[in-house]
PDB file of N, CA and C in Angstrom:
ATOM      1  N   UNK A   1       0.849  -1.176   0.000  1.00  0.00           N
ATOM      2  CA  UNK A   1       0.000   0.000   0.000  1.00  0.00           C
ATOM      3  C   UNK A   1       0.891   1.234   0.000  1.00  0.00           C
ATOM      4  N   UNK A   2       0.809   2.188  -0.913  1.00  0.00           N
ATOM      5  CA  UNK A   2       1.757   2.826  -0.930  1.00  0.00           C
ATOM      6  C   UNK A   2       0.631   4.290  -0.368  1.00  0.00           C
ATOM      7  N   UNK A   3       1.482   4.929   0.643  1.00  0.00           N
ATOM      8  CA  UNK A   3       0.539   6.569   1.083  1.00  0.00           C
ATOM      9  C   UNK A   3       1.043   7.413   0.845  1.00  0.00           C
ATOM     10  N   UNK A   4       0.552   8.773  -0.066  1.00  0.00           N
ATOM     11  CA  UNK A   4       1.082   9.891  -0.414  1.00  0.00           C
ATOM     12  C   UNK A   4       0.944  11.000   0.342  1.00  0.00           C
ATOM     13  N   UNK A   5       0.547  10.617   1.011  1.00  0.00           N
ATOM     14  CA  UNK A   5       0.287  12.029   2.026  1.00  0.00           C
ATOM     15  C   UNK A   5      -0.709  11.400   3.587  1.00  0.00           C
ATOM     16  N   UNK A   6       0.154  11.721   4.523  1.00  0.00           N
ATOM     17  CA  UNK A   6      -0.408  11.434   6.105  1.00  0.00           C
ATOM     18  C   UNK A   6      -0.020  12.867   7.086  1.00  0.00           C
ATOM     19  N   UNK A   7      -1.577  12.595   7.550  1.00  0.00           N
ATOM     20  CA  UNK A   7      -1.299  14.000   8.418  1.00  0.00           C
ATOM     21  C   UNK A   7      -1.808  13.243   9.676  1.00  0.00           C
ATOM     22  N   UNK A   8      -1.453  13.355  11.182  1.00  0.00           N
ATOM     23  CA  UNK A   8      -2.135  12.822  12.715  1.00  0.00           C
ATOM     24  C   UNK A   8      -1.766  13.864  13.305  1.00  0.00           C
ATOM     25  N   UNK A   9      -3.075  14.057  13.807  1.00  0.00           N
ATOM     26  CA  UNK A   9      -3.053  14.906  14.871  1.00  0.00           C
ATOM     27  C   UNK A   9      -3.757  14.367  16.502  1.00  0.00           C
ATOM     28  N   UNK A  10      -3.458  14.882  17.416  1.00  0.00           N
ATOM     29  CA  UNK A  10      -3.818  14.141  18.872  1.00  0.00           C
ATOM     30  C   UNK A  10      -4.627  15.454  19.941  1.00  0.00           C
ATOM     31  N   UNK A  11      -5.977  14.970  19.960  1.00  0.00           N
ATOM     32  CA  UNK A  11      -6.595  15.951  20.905  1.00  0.00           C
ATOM     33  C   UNK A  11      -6.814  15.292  21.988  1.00  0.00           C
ATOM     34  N   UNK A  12      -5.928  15.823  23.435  1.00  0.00           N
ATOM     35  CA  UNK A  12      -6.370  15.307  24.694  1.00  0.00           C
ATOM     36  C   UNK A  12      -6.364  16.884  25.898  1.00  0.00           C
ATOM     37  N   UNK A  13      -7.293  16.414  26.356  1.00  0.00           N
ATOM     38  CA  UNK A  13      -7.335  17.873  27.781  1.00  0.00           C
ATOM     39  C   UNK A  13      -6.644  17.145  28.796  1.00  0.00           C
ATOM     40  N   UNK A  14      -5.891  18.315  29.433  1.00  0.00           N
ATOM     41  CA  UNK A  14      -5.330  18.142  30.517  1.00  0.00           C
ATOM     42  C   UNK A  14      -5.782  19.149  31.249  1.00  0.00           C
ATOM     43  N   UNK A  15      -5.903  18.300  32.838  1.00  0.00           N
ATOM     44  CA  UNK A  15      -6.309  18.929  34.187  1.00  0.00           C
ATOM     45  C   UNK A  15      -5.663  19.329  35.135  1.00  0.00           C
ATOM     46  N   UNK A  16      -4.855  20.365  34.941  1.00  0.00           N
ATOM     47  CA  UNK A  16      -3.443  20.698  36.111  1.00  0.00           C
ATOM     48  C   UNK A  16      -4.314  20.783  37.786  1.00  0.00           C
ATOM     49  N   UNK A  17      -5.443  20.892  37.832  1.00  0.00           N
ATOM     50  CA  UNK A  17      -6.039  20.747  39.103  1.00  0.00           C
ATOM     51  C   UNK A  17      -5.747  19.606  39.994  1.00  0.00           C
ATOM     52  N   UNK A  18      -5.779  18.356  39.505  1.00  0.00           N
ATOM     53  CA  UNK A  18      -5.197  17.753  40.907  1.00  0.00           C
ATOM     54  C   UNK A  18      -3.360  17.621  41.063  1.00  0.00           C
ATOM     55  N   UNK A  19      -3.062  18.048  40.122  1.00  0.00           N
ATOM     56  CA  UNK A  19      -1.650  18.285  40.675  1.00  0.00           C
ATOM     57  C   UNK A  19      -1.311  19.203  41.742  1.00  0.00           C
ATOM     58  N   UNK A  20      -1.970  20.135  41.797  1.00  0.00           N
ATOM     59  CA  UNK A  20      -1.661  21.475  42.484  1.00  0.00           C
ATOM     60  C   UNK A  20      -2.480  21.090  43.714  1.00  0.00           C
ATOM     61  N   UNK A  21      -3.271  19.934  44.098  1.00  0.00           N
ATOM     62  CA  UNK A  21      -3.850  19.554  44.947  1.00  0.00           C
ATOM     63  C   UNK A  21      -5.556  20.662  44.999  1.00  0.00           C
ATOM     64  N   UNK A  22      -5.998  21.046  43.775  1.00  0.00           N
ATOM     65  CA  UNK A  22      -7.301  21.304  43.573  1.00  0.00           C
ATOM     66  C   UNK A  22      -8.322  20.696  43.685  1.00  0.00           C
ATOM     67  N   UNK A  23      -8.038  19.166  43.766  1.00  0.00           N
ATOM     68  CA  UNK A  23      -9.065  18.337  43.580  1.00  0.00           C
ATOM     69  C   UNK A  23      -8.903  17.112  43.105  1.00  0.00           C
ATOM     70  N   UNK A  24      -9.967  16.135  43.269  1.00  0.00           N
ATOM     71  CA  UNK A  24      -9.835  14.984  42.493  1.00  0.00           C
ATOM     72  C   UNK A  24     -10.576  14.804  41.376  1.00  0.00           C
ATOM     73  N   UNK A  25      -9.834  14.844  40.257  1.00  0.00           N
ATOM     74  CA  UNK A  25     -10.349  14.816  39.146  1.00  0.00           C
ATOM     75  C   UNK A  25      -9.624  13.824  38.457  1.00  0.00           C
ATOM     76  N   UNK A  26      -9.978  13.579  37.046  1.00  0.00           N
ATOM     77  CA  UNK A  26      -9.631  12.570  36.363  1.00  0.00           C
ATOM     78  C   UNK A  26      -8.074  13.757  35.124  1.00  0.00           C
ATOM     79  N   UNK A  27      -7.082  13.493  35.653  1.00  0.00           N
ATOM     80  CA  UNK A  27      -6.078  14.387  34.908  1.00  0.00           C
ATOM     81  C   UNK A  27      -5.778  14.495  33.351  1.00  0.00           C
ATOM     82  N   UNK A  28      -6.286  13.443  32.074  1.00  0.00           N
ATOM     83  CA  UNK A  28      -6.545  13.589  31.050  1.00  0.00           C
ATOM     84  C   UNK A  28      -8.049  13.464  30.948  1.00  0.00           C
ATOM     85  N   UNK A  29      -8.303  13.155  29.367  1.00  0.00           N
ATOM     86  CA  UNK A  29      -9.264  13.134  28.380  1.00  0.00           C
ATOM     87  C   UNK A  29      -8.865  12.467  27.951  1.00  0.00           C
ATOM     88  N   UNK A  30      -9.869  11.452  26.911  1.00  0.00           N
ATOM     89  CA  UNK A  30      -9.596  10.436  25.807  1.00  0.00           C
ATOM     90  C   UNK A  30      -8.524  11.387  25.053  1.00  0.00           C
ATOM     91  N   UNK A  31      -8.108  10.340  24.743  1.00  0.00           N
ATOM     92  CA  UNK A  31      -6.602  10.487  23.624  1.00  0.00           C
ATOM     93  C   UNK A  31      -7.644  10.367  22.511  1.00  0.00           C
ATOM     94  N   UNK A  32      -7.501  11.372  21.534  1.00  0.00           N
ATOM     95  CA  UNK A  32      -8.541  11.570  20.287  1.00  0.00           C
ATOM     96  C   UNK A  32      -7.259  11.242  19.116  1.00  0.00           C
ATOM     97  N   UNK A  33      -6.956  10.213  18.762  1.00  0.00           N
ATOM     98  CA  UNK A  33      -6.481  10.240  17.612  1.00  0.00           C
ATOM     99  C   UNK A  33      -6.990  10.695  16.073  1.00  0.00           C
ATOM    100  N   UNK A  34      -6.579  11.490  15.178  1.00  0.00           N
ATOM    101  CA  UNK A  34      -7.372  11.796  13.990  1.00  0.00           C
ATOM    102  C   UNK A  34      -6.011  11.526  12.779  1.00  0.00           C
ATOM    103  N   UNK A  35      -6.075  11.048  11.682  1.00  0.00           N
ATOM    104  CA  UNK A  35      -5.661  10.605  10.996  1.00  0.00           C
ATOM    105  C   UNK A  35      -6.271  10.543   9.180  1.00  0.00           C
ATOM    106  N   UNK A  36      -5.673  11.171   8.462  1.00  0.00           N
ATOM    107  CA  UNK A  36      -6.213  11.204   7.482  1.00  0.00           C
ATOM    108  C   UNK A  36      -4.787  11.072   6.234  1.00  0.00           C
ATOM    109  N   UNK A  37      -5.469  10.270   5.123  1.00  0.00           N
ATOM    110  CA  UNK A  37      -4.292   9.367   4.362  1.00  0.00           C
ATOM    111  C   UNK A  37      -4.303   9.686   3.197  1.00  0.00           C
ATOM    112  N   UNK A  38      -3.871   9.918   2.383  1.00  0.00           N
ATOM    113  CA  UNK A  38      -4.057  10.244   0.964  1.00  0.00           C
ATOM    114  C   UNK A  38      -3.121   9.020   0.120  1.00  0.00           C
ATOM    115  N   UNK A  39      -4.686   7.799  -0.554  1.00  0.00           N
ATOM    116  CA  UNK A  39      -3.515   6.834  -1.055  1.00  0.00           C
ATOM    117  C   UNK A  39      -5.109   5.884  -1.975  1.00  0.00           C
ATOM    118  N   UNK A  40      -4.259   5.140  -2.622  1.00  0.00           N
ATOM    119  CA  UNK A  40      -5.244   4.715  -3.872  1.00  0.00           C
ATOM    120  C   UNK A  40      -5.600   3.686  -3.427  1.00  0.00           C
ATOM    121  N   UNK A  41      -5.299   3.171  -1.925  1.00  0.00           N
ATOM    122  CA  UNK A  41      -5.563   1.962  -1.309  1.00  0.00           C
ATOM    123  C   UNK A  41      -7.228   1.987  -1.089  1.00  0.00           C
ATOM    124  N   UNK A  42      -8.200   0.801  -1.271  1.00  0.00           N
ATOM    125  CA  UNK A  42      -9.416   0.500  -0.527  1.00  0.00           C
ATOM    126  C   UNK A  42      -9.604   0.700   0.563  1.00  0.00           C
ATOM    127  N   UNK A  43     -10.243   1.081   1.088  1.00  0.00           N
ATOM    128  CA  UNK A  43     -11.378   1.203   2.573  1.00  0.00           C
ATOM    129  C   UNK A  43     -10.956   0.526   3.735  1.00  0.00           C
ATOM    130  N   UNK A  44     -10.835  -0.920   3.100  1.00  0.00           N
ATOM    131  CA  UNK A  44     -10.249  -2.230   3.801  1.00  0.00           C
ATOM    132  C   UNK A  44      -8.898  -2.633   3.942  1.00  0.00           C
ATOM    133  N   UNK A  45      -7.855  -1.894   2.816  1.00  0.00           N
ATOM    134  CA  UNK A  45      -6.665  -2.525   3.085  1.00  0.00           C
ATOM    135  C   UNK A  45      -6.400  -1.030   4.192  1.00  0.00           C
ATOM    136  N   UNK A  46      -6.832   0.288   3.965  1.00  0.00           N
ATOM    137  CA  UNK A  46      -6.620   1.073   4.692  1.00  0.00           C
ATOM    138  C   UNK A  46      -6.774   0.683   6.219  1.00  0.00           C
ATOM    139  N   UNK A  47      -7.910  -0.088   6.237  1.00  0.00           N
ATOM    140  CA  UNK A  47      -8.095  -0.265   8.036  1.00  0.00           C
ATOM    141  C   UNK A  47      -7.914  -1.394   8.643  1.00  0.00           C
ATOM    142  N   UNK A  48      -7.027  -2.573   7.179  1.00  0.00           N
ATOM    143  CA  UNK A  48      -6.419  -3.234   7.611  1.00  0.00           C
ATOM    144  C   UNK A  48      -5.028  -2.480   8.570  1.00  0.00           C
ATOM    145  N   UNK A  49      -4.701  -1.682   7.780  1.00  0.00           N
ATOM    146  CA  UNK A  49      -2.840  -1.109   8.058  1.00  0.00           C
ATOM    147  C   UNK A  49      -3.269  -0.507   9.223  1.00  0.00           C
ATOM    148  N   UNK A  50      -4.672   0.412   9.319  1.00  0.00           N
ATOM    149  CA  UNK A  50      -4.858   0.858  10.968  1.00  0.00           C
ATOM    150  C   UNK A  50      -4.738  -0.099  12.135  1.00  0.00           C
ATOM    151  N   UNK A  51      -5.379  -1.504  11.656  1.00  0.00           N
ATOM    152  CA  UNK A  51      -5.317  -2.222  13.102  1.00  0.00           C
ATOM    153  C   UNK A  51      -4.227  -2.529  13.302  1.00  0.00           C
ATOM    154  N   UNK A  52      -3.215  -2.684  12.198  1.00  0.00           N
ATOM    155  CA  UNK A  52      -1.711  -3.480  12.416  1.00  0.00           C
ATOM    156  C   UNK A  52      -1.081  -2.045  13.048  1.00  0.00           C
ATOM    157  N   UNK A  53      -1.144  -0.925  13.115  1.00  0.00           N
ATOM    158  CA  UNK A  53      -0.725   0.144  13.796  1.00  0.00           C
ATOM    159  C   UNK A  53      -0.985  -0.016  14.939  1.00  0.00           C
ATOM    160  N   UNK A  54      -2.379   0.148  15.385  1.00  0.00           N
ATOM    161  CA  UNK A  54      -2.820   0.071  16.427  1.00  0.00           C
ATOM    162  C   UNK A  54      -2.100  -0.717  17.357  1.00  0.00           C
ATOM    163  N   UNK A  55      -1.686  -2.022  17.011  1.00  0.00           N
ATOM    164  CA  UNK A  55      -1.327  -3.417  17.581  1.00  0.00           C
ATOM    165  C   UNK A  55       0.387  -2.976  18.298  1.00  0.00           C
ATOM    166  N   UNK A  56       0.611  -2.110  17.149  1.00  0.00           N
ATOM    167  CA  UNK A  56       2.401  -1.925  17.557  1.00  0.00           C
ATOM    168  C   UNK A  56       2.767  -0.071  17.643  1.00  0.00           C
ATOM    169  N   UNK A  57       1.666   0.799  17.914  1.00  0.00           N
ATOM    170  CA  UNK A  57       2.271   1.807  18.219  1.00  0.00           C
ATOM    171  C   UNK A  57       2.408   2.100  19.593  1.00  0.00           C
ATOM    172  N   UNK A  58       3.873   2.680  19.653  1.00  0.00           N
ATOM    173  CA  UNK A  58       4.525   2.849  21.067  1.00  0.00           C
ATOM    174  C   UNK A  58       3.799   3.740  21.912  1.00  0.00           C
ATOM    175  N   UNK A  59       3.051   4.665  21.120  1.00  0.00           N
ATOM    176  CA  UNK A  59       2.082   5.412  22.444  1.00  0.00           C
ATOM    177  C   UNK A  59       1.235   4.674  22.780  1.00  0.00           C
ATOM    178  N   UNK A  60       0.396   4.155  22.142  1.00  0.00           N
ATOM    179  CA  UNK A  60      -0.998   3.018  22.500  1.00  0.00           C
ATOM    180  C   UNK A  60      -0.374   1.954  22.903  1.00  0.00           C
ATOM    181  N   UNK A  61       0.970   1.439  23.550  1.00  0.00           N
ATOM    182  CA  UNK A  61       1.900   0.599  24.244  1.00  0.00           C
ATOM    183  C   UNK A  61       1.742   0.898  25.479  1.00  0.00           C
ATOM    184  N   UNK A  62       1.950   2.292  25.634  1.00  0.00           N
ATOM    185  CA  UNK A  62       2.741   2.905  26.733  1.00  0.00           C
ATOM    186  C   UNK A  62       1.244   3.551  27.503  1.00  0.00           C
ATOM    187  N   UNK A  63       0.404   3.475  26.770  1.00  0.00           N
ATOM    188  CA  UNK A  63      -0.945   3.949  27.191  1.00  0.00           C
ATOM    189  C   UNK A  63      -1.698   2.560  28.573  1.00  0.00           C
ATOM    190  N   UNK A  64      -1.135   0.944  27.658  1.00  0.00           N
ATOM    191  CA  UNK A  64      -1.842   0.144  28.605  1.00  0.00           C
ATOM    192  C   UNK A  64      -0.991  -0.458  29.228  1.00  0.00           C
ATOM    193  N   UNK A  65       0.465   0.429  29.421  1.00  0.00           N
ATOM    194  CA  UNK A  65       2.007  -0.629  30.310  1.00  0.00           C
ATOM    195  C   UNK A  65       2.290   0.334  31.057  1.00  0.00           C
ATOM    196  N   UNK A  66       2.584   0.152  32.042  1.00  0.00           N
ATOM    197  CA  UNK A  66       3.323   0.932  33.240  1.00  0.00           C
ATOM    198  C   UNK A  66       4.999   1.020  32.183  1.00  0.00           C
ATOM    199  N   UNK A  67       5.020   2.139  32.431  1.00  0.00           N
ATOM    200  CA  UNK A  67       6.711   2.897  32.129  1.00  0.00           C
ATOM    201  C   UNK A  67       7.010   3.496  33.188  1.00  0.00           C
ATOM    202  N   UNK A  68       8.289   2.824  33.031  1.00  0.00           N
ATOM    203  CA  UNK A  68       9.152   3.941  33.891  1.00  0.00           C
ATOM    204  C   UNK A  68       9.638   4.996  33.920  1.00  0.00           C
ATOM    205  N   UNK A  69       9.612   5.947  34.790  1.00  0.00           N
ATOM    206  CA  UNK A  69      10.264   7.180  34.616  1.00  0.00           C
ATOM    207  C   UNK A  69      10.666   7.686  35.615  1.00  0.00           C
ATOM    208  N   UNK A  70      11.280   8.572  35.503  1.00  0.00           N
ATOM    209  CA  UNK A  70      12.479   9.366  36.348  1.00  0.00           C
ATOM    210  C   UNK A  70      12.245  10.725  36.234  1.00  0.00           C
ATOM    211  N   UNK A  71      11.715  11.757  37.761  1.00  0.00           N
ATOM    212  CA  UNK A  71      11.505  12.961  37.451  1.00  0.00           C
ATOM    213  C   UNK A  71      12.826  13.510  38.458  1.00  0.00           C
ATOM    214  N   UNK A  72      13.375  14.720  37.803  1.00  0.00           N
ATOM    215  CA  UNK A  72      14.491  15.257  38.651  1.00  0.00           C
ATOM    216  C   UNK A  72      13.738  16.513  39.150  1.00  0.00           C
ATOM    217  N   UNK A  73      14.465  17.321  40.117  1.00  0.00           N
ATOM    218  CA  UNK A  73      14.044  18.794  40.465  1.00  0.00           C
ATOM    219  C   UNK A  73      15.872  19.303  40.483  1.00  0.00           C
ATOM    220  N   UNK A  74      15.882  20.459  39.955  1.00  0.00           N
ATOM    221  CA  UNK A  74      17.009  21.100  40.392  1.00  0.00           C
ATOM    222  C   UNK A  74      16.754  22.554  40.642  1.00  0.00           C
ATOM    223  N   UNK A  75      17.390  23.639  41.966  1.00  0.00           N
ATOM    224  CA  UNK A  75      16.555  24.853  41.877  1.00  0.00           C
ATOM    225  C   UNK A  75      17.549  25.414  41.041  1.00  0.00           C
ATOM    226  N   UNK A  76      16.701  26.443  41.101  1.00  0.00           N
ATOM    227  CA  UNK A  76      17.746  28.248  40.217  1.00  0.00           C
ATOM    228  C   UNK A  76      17.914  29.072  40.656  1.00  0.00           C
ATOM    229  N   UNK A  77      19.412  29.362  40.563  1.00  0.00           N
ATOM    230  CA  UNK A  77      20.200  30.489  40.802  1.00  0.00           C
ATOM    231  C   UNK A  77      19.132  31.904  40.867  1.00  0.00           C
TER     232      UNK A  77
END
Protein backbone atom coordinates (compact mmCIF):
# COMPACT_ATOMS: atom_id res chain seq x y z
CA UNK A 1 0.00 0.00 0.00
CA UNK A 2 1.76 2.83 -0.93
CA UNK A 3 0.54 6.57 1.08
CA UNK A 4 1.08 9.89 -0.41
CA UNK A 5 0.29 12.03 2.03
CA UNK A 6 -0.41 11.43 6.10
CA UNK A 7 -1.30 14.00 8.42
CA UNK A 8 -2.14 12.82 12.72
CA UNK A 9 -3.05 14.91 14.87
CA UNK A 10 -3.82 14.14 18.87
CA UNK A 11 -6.60 15.95 20.91
CA UNK A 12 -6.37 15.31 24.69
CA UNK A 13 -7.34 17.87 27.78
CA UNK A 14 -5.33 18.14 30.52
CA UNK A 15 -6.31 18.93 34.19
CA UNK A 16 -3.44 20.70 36.11
CA UNK A 17 -6.04 20.75 39.10
CA UNK A 18 -5.20 17.75 40.91
CA UNK A 19 -1.65 18.29 40.68
CA UNK A 20 -1.66 21.48 42.48
CA UNK A 21 -3.85 19.55 44.95
CA UNK A 22 -7.30 21.30 43.57
CA UNK A 23 -9.06 18.34 43.58
CA UNK A 24 -9.83 14.98 42.49
CA UNK A 25 -10.35 14.82 39.15
CA UNK A 26 -9.63 12.57 36.36
CA UNK A 27 -6.08 14.39 34.91
CA UNK A 28 -6.54 13.59 31.05
CA UNK A 29 -9.26 13.13 28.38
CA UNK A 30 -9.60 10.44 25.81
CA UNK A 31 -6.60 10.49 23.62
CA UNK A 32 -8.54 11.57 20.29
CA UNK A 33 -6.48 10.24 17.61
CA UNK A 34 -7.37 11.80 13.99
CA UNK A 35 -5.66 10.61 11.00
CA UNK A 36 -6.21 11.20 7.48
CA UNK A 37 -4.29 9.37 4.36
CA UNK A 38 -4.06 10.24 0.96
CA UNK A 39 -3.52 6.83 -1.06
CA UNK A 40 -5.24 4.71 -3.87
CA UNK A 41 -5.56 1.96 -1.31
CA UNK A 42 -9.42 0.50 -0.53
CA UNK A 43 -11.38 1.20 2.57
CA UNK A 44 -10.25 -2.23 3.80
CA UNK A 45 -6.66 -2.53 3.09
CA UNK A 46 -6.62 1.07 4.69
CA UNK A 47 -8.10 -0.27 8.04
CA UNK A 48 -6.42 -3.23 7.61
CA UNK A 49 -2.84 -1.11 8.06
CA UNK A 50 -4.86 0.86 10.97
CA UNK A 51 -5.32 -2.22 13.10
CA UNK A 52 -1.71 -3.48 12.42
CA UNK A 53 -0.72 0.14 13.80
CA UNK A 54 -2.82 0.07 16.43
CA UNK A 55 -1.33 -3.42 17.58
CA UNK A 56 2.40 -1.93 17.56
CA UNK A 57 2.27 1.81 18.22
CA UNK A 58 4.53 2.85 21.07
CA UNK A 59 2.08 5.41 22.44
CA UNK A 60 -1.00 3.02 22.50
CA UNK A 61 1.90 0.60 24.24
CA UNK A 62 2.74 2.91 26.73
CA UNK A 63 -0.95 3.95 27.19
CA UNK A 64 -1.84 0.14 28.61
CA UNK A 65 2.01 -0.63 30.31
CA UNK A 66 3.32 0.93 33.24
CA UNK A 67 6.71 2.90 32.13
CA UNK A 68 9.15 3.94 33.89
CA UNK A 69 10.26 7.18 34.62
CA UNK A 70 12.48 9.37 36.35
CA UNK A 71 11.50 12.96 37.45
CA UNK A 72 14.49 15.26 38.65
CA UNK A 73 14.04 18.79 40.46
CA UNK A 74 17.01 21.10 40.39
CA UNK A 75 16.55 24.85 41.88
CA UNK A 76 17.75 28.25 40.22
CA UNK A 77 20.20 30.49 40.80
Amino acid sequence: MEIQDLSITLDVDVDFRPALGMGDFDPLSTFQFHLEVKTEASDEEVNRVKQLTDERCPAVWAMKNPVPHHVSVTTMA
